[in-house]
PDB file of N, CA and C in Angstrom:
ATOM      1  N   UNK A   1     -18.461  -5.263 -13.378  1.00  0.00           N
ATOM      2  CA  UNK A   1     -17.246  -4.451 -13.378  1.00  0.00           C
ATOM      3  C   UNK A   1     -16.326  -4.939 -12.270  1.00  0.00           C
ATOM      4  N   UNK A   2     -15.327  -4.501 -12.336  1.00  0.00           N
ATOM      5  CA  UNK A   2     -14.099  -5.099 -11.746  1.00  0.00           C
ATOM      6  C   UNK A   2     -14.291  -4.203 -10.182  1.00  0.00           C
ATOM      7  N   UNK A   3     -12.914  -4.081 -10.005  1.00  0.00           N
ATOM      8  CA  UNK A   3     -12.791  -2.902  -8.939  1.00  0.00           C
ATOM      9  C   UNK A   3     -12.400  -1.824  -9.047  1.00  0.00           C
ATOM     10  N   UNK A   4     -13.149  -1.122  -9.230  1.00  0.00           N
ATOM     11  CA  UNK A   4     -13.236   0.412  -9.493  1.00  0.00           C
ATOM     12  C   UNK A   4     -12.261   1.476  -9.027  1.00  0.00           C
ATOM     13  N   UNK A   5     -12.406   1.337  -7.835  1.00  0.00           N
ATOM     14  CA  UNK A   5     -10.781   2.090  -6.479  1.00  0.00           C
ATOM     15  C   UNK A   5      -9.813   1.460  -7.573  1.00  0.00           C
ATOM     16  N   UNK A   6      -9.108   0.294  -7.801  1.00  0.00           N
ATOM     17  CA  UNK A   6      -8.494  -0.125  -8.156  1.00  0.00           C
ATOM     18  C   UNK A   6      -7.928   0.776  -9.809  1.00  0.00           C
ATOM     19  N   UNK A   7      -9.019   0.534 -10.441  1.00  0.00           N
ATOM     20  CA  UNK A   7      -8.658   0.988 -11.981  1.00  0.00           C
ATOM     21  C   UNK A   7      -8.089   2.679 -11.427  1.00  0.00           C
ATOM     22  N   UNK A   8      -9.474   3.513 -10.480  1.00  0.00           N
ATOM     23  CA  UNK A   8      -8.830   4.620 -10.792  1.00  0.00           C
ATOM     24  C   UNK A   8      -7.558   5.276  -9.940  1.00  0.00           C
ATOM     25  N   UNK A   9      -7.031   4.359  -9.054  1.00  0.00           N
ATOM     26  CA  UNK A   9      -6.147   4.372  -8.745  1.00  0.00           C
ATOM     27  C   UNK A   9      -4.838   4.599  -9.463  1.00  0.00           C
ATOM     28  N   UNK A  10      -4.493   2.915  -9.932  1.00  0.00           N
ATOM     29  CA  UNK A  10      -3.700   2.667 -11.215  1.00  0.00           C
ATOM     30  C   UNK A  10      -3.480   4.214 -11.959  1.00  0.00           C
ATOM     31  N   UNK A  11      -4.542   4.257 -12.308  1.00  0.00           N
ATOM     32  CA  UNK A  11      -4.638   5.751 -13.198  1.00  0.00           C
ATOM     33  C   UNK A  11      -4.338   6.765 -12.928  1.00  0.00           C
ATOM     34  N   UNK A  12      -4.353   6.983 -11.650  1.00  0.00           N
ATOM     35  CA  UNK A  12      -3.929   8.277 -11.030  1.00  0.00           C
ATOM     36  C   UNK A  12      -2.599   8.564 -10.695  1.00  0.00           C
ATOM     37  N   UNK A  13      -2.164   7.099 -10.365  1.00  0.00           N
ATOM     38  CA  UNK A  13      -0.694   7.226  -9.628  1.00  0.00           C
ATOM     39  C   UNK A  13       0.441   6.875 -11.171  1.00  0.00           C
ATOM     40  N   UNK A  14      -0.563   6.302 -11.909  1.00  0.00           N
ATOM     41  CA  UNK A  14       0.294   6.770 -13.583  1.00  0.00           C
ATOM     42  C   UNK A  14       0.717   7.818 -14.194  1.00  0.00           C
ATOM     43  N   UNK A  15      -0.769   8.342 -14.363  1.00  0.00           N
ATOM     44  CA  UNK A  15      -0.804  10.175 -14.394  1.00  0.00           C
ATOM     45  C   UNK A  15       0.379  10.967 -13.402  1.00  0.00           C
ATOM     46  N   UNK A  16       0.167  10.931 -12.099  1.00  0.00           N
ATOM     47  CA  UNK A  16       1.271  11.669 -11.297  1.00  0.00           C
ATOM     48  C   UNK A  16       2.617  11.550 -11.892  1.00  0.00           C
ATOM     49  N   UNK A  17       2.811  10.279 -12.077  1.00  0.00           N
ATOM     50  CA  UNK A  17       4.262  10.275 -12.758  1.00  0.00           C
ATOM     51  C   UNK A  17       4.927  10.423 -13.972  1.00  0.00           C
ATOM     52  N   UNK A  18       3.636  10.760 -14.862  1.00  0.00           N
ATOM     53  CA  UNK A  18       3.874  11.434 -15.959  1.00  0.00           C
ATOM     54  C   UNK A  18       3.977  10.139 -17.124  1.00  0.00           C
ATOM     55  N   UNK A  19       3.378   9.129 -17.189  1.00  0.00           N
ATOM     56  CA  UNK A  19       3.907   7.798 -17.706  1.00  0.00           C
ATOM     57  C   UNK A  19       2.485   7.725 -18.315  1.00  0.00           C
ATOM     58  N   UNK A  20       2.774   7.205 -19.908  1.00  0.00           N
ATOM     59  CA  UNK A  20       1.632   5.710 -20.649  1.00  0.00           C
ATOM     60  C   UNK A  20       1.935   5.231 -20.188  1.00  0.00           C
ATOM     61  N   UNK A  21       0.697   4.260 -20.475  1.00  0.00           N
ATOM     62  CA  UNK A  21       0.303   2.636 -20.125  1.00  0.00           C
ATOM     63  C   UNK A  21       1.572   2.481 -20.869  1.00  0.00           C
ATOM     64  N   UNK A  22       2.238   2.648 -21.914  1.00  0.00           N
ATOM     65  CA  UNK A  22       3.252   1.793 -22.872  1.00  0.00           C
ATOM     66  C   UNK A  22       4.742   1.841 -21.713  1.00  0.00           C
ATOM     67  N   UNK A  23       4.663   3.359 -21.463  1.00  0.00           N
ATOM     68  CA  UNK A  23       5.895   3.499 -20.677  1.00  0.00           C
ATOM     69  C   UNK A  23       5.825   2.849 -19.102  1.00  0.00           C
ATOM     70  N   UNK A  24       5.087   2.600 -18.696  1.00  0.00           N
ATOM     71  CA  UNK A  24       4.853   2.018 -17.507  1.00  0.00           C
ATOM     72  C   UNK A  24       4.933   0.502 -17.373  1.00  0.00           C
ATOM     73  N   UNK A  25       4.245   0.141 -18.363  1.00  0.00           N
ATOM     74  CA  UNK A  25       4.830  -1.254 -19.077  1.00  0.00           C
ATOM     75  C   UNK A  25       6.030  -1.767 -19.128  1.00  0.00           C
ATOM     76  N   UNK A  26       6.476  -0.739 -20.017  1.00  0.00           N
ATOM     77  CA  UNK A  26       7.840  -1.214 -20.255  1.00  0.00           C
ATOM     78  C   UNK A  26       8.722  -1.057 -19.117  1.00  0.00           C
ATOM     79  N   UNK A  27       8.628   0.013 -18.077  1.00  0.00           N
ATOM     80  CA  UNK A  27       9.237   0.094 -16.937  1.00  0.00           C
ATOM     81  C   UNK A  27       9.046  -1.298 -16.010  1.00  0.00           C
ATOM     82  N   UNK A  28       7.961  -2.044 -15.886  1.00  0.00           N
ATOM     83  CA  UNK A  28       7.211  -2.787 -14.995  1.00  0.00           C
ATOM     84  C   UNK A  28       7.116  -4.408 -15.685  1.00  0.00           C
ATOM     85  N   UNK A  29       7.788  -4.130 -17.111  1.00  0.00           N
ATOM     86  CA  UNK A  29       7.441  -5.780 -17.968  1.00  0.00           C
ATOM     87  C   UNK A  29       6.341  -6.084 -18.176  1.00  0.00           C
ATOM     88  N   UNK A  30       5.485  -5.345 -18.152  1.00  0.00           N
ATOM     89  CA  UNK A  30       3.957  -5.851 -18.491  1.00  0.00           C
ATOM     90  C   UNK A  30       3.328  -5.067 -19.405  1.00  0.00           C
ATOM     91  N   UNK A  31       2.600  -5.665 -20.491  1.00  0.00           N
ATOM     92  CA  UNK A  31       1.783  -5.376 -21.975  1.00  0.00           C
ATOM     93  C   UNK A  31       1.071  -3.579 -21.369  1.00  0.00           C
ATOM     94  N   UNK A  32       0.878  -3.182 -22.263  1.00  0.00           N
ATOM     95  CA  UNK A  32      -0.254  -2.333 -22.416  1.00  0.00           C
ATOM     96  C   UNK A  32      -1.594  -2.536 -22.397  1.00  0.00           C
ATOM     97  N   UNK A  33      -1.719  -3.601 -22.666  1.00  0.00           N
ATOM     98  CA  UNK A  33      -3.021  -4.063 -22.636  1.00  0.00           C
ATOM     99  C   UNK A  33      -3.530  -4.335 -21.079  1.00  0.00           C
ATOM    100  N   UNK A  34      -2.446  -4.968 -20.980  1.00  0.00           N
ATOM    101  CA  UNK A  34      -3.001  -5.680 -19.491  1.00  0.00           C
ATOM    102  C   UNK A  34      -2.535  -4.300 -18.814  1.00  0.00           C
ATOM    103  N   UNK A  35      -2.144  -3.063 -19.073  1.00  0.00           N
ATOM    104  CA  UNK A  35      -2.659  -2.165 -17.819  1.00  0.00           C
ATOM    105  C   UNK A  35      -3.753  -1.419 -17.792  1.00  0.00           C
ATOM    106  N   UNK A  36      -4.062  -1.694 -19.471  1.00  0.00           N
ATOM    107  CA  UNK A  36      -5.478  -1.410 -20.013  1.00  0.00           C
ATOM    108  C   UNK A  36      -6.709  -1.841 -19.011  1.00  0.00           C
ATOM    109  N   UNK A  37      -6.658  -2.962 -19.201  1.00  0.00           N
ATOM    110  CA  UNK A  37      -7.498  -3.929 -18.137  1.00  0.00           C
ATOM    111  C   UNK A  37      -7.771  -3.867 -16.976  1.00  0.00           C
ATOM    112  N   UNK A  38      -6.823  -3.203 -16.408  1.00  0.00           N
ATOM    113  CA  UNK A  38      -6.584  -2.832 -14.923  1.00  0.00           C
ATOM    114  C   UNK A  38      -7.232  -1.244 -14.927  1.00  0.00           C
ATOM    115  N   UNK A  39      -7.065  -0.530 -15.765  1.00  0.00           N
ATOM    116  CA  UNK A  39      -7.495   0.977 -15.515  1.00  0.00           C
ATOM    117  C   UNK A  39      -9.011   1.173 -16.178  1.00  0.00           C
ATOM    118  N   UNK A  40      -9.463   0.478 -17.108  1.00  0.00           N
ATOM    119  CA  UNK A  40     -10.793   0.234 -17.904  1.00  0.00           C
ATOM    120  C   UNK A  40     -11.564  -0.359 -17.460  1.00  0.00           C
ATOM    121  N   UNK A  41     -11.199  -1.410 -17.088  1.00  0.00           N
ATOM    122  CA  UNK A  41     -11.983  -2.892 -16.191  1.00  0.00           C
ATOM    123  C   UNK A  41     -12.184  -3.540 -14.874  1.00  0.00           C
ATOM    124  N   UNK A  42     -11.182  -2.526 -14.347  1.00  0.00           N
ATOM    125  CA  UNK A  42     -11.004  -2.841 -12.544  1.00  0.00           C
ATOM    126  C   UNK A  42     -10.509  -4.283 -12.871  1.00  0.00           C
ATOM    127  N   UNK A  43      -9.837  -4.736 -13.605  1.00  0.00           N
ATOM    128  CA  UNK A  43      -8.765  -6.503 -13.213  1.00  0.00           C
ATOM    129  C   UNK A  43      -7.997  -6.103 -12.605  1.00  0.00           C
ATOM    130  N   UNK A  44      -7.879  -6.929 -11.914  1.00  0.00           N
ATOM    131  CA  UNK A  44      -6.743  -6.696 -10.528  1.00  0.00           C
ATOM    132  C   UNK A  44      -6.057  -7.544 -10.815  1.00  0.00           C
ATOM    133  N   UNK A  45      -4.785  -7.553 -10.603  1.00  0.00           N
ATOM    134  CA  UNK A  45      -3.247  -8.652 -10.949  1.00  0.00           C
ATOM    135  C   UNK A  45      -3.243  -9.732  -9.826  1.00  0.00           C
ATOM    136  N   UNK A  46      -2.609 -10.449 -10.211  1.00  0.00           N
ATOM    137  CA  UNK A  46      -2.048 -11.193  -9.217  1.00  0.00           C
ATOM    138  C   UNK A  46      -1.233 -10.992  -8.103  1.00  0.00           C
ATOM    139  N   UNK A  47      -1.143 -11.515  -7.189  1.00  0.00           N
ATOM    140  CA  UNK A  47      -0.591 -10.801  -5.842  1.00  0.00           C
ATOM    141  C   UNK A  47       0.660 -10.257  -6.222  1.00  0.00           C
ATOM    142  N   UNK A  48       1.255 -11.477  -6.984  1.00  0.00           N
ATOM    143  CA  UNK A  48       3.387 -10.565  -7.399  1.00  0.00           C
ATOM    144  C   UNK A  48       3.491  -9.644  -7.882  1.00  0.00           C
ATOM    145  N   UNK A  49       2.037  -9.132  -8.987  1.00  0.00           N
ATOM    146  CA  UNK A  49       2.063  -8.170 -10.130  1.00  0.00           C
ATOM    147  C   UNK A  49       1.514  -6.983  -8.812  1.00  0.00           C
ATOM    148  N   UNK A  50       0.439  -7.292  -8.111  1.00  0.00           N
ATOM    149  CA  UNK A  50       0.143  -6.237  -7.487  1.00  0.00           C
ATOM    150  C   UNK A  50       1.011  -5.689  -6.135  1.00  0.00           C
ATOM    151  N   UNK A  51       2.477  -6.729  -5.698  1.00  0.00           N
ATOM    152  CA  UNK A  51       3.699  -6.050  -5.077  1.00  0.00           C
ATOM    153  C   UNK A  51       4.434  -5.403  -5.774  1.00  0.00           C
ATOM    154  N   UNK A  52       4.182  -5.977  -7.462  1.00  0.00           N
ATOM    155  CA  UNK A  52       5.404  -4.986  -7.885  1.00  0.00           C
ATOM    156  C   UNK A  52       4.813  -3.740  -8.020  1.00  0.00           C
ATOM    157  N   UNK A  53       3.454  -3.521  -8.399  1.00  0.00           N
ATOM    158  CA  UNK A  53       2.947  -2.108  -8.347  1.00  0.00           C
ATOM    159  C   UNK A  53       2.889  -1.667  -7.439  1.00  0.00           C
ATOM    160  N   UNK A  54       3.062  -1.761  -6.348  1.00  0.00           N
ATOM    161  CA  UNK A  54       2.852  -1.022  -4.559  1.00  0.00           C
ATOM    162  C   UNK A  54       4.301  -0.329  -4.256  1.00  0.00           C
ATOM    163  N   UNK A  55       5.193  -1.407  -4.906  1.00  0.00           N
ATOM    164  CA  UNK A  55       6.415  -1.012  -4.195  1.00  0.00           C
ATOM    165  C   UNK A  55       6.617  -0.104  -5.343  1.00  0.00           C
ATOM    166  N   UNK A  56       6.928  -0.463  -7.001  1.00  0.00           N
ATOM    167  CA  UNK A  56       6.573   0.968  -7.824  1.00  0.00           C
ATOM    168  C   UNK A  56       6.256   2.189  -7.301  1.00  0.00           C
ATOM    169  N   UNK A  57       5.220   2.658  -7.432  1.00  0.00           N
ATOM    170  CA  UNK A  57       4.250   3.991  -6.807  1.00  0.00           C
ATOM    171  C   UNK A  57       4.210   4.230  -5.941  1.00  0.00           C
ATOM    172  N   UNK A  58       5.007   3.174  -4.663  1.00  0.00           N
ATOM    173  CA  UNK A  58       5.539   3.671  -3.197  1.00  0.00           C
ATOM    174  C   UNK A  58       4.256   3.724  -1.702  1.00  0.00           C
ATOM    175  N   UNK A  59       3.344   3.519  -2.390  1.00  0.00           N
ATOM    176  CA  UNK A  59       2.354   3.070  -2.106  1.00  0.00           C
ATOM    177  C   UNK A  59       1.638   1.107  -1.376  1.00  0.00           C
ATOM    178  N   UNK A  60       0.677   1.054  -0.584  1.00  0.00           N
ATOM    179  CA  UNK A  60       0.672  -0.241  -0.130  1.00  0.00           C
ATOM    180  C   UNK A  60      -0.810  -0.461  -1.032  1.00  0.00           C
ATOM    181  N   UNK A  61      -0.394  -2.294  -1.174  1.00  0.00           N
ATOM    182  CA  UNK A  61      -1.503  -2.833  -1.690  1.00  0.00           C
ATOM    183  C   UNK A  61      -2.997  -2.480  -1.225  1.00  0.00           C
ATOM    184  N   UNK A  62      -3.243  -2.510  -0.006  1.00  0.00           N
ATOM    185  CA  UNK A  62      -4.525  -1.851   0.399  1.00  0.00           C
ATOM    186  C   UNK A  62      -4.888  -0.589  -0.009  1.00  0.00           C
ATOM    187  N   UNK A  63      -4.513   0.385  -0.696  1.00  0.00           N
ATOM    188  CA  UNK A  63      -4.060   1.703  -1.520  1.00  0.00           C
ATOM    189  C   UNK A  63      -4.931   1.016  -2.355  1.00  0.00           C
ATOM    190  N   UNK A  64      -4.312   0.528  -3.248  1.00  0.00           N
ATOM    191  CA  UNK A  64      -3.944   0.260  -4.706  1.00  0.00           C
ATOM    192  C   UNK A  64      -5.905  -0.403  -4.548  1.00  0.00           C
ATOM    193  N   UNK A  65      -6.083  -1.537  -3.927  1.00  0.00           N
ATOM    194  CA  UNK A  65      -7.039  -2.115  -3.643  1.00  0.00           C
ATOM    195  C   UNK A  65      -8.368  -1.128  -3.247  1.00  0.00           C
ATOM    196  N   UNK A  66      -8.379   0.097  -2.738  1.00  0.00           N
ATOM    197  CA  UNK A  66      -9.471   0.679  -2.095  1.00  0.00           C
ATOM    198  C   UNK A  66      -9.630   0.552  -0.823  1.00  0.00           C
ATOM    199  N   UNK A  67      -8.737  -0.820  -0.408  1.00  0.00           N
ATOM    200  CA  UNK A  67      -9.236  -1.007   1.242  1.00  0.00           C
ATOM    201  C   UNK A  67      -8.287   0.264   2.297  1.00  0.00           C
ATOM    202  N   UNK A  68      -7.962   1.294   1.690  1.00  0.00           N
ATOM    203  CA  UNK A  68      -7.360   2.338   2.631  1.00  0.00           C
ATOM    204  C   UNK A  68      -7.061   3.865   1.900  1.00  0.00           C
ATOM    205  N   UNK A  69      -7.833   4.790   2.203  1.00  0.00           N
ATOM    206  CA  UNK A  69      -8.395   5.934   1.429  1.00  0.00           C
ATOM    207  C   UNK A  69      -6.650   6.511   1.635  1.00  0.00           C
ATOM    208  N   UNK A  70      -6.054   6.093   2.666  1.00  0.00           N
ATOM    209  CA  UNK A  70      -4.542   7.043   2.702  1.00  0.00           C
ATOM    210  C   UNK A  70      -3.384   6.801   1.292  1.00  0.00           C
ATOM    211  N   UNK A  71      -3.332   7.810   1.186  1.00  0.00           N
ATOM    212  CA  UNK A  71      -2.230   7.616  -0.186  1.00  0.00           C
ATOM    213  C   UNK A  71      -1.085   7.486   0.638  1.00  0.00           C
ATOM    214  N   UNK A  72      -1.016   7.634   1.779  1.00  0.00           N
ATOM    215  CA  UNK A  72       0.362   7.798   2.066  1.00  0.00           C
ATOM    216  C   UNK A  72       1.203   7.066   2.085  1.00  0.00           C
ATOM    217  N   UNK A  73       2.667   7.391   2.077  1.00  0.00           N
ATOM    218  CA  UNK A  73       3.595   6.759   1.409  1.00  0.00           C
ATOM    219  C   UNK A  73       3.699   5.657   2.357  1.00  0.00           C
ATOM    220  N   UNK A  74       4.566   4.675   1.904  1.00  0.00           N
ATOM    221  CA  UNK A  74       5.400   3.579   3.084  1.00  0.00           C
ATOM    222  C   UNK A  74       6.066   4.226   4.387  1.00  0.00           C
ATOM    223  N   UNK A  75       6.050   3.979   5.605  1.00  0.00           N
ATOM    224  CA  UNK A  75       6.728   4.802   6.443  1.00  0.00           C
ATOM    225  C   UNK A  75       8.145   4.631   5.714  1.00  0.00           C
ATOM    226  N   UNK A  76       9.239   5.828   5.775  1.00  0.00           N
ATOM    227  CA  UNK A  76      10.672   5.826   5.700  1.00  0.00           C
ATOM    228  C   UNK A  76      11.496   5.085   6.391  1.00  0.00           C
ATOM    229  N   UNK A  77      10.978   4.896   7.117  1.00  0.00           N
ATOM    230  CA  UNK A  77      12.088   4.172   7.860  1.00  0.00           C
ATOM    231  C   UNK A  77      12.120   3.023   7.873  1.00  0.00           C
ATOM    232  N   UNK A  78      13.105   2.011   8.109  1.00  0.00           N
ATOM    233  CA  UNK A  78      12.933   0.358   7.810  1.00  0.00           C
ATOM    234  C   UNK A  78      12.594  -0.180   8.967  1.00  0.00           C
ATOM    235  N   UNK A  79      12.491   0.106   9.961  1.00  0.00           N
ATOM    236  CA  UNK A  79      11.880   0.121  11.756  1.00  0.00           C
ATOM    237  C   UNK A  79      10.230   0.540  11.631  1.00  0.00           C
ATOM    238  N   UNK A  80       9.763   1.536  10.741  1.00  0.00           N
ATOM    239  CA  UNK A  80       8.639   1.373  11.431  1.00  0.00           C
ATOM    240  C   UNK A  80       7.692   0.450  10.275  1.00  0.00           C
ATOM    241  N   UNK A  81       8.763   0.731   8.709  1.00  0.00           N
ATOM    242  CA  UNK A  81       7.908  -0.307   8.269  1.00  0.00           C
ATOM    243  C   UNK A  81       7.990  -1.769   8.233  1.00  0.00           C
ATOM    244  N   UNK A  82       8.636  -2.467   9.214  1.00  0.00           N
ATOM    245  CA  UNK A  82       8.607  -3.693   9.592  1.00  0.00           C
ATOM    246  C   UNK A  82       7.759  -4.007  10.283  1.00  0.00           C
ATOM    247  N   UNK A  83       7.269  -2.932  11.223  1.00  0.00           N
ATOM    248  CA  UNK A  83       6.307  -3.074  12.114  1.00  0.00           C
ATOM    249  C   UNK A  83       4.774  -2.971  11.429  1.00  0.00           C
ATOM    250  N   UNK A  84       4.530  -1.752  10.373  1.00  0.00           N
ATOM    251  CA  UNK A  84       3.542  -1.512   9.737  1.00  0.00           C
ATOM    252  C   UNK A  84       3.397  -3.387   9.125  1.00  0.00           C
ATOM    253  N   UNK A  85       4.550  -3.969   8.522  1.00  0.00           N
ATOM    254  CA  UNK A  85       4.303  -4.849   8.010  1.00  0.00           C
ATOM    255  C   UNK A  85       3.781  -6.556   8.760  1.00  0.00           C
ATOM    256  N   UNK A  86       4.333  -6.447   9.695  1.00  0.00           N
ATOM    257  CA  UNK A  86       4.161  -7.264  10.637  1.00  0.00           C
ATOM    258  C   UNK A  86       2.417  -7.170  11.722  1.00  0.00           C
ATOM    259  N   UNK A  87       2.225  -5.558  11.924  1.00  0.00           N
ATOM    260  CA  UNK A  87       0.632  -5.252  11.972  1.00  0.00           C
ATOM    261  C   UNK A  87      -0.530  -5.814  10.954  1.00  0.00           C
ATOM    262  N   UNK A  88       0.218  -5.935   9.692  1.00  0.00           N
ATOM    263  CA  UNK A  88      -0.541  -5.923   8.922  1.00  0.00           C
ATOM    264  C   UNK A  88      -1.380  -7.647   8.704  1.00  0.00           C
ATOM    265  N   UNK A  89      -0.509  -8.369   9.529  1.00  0.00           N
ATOM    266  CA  UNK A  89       0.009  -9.967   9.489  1.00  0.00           C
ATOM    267  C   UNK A  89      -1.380 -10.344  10.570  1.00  0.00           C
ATOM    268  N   UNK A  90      -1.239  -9.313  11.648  1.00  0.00           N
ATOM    269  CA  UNK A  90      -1.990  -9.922  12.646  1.00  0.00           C
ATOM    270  C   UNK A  90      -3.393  -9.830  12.815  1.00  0.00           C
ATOM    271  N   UNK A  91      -4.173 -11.501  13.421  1.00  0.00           N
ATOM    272  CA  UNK A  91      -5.539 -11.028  13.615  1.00  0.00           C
ATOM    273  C   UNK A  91      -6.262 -10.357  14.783  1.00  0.00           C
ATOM    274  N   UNK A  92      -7.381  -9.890  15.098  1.00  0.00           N
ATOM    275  CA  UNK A  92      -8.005  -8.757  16.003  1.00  0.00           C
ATOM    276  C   UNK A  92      -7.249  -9.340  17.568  1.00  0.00           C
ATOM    277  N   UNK A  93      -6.947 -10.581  17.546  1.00  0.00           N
ATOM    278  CA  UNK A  93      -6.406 -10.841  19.485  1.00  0.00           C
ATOM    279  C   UNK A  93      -4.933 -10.339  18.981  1.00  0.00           C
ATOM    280  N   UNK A  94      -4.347 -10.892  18.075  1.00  0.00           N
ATOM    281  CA  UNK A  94      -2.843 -10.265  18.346  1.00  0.00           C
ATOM    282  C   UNK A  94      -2.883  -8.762  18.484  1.00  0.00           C
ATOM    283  N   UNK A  95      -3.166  -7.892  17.653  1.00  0.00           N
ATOM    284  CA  UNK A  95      -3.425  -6.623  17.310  1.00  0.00           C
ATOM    285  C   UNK A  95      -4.138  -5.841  18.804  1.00  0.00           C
ATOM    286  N   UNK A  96      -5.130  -6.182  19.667  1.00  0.00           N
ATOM    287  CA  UNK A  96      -5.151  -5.864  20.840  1.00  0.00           C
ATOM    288  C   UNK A  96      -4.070  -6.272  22.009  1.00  0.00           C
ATOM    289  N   UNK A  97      -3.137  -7.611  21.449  1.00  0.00           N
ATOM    290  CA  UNK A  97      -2.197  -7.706  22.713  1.00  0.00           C
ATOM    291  C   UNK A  97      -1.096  -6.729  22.214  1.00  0.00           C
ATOM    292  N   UNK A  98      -0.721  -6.437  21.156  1.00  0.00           N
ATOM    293  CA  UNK A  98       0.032  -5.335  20.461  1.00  0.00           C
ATOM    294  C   UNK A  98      -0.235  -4.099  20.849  1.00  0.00           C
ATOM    295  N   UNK A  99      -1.464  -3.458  20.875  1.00  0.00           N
ATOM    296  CA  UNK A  99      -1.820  -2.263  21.157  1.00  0.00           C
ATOM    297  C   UNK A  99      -1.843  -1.850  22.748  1.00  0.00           C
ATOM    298  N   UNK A 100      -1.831  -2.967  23.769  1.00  0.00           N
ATOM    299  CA  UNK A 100      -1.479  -2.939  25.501  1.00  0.00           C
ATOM    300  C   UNK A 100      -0.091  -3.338  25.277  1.00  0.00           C
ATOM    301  N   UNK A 101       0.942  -3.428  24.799  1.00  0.00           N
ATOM    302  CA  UNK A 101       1.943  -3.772  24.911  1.00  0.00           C
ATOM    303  C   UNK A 101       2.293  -2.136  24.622  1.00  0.00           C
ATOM    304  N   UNK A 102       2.335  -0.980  23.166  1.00  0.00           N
ATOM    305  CA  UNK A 102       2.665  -0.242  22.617  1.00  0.00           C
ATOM    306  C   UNK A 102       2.064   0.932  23.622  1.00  0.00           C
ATOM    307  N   UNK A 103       0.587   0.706  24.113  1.00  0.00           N
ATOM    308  CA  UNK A 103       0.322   1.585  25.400  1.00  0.00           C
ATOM    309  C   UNK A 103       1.205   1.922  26.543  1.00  0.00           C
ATOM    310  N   UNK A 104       1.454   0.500  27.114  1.00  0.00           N
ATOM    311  CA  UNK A 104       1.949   0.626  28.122  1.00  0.00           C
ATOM    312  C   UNK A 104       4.113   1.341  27.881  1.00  0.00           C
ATOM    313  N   UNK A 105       4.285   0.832  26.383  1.00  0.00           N
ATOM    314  CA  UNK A 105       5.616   1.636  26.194  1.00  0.00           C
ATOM    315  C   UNK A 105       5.587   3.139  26.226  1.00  0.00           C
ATOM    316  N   UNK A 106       4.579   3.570  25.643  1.00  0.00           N
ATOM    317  CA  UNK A 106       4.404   4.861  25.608  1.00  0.00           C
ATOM    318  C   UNK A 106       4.212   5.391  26.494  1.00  0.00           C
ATOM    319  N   UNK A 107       3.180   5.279  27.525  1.00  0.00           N
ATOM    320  CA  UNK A 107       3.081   5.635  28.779  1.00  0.00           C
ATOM    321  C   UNK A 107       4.149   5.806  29.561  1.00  0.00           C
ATOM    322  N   UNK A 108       5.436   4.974  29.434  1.00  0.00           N
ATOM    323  CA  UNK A 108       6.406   4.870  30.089  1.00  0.00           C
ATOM    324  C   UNK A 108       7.174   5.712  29.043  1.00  0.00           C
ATOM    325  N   UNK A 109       7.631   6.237  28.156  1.00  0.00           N
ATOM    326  CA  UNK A 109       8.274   7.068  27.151  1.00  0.00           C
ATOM    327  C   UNK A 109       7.488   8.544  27.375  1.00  0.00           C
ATOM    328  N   UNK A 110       6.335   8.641  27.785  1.00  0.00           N
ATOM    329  CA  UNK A 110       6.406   9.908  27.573  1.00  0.00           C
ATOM    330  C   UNK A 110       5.930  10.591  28.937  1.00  0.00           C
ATOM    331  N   UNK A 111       5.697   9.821  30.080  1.00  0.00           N
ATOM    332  CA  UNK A 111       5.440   9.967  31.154  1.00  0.00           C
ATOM    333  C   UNK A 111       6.651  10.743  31.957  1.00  0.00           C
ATOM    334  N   UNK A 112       7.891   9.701  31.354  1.00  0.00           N
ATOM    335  CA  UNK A 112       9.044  10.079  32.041  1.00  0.00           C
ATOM    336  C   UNK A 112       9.595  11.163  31.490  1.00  0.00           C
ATOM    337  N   UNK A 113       9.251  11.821  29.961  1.00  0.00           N
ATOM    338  CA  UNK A 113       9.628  12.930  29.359  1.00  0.00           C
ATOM    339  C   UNK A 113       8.793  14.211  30.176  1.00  0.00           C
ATOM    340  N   UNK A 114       7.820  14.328  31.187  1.00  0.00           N
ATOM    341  CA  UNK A 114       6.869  15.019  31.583  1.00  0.00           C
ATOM    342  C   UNK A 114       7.445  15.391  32.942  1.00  0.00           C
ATOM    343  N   UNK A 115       8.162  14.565  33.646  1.00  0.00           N
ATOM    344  CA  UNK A 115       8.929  14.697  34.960  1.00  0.00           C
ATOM    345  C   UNK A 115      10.450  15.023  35.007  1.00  0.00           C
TER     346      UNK A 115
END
């Protein structure tokens, strides 16, 4: 079997919006079948097919994938999701020099809100 998170994902965030596989298709350019495949079989798309479904359903590929139980949406704002997106880029040393960099801002942002 395919990936499971995946199919019932697909499925869920179809359902929410009130859409067939036909109408979702046709919204998205892609067969019925092949969303068949994806909700029956856990096939997972190709990376372009699986941006256009993320940005669709408003949702991030790691969502869609299982690798992140949060449904939650994209941050709103185009500031923090540049950053979400750019986090997402980095490996475990960048991501700790990121996280003493974002410490030490905060500390200074909310330290001075306290005095």
């Amino acid at each position: 079997m395919g990936n499971e998170a995946f199919a019932k994902r697909i499925k869920k965030l179809r359902n929410d919006k009130g859409l067939t596989m036909e109408a979702l298709g046709q919204q998205l350019g892609i067969s019925k079948g092949r969303i068949s495949m994806w909700e029956n079989n856990g096939v997972v798309p190709r990376n372009d097919v699986l941006k256009l479904l993320s940005e669709f359903f408003g949702v991030s590929t790691d969502y869609l994938l299982g690798n992140d139980d949060m449904e939650g949406k994209r941050p709103q704002s185009p500031t923090l999701h540049a950053i979400q997106r750019g986090l997402n880029e980095m490996d475990e040393e960048q991501l700790n020099k990121a996280k003493n960099v974002l410490s030490s801002v905060f500390e200074e942002i909310f330290n001075d809100k306290e005095q």
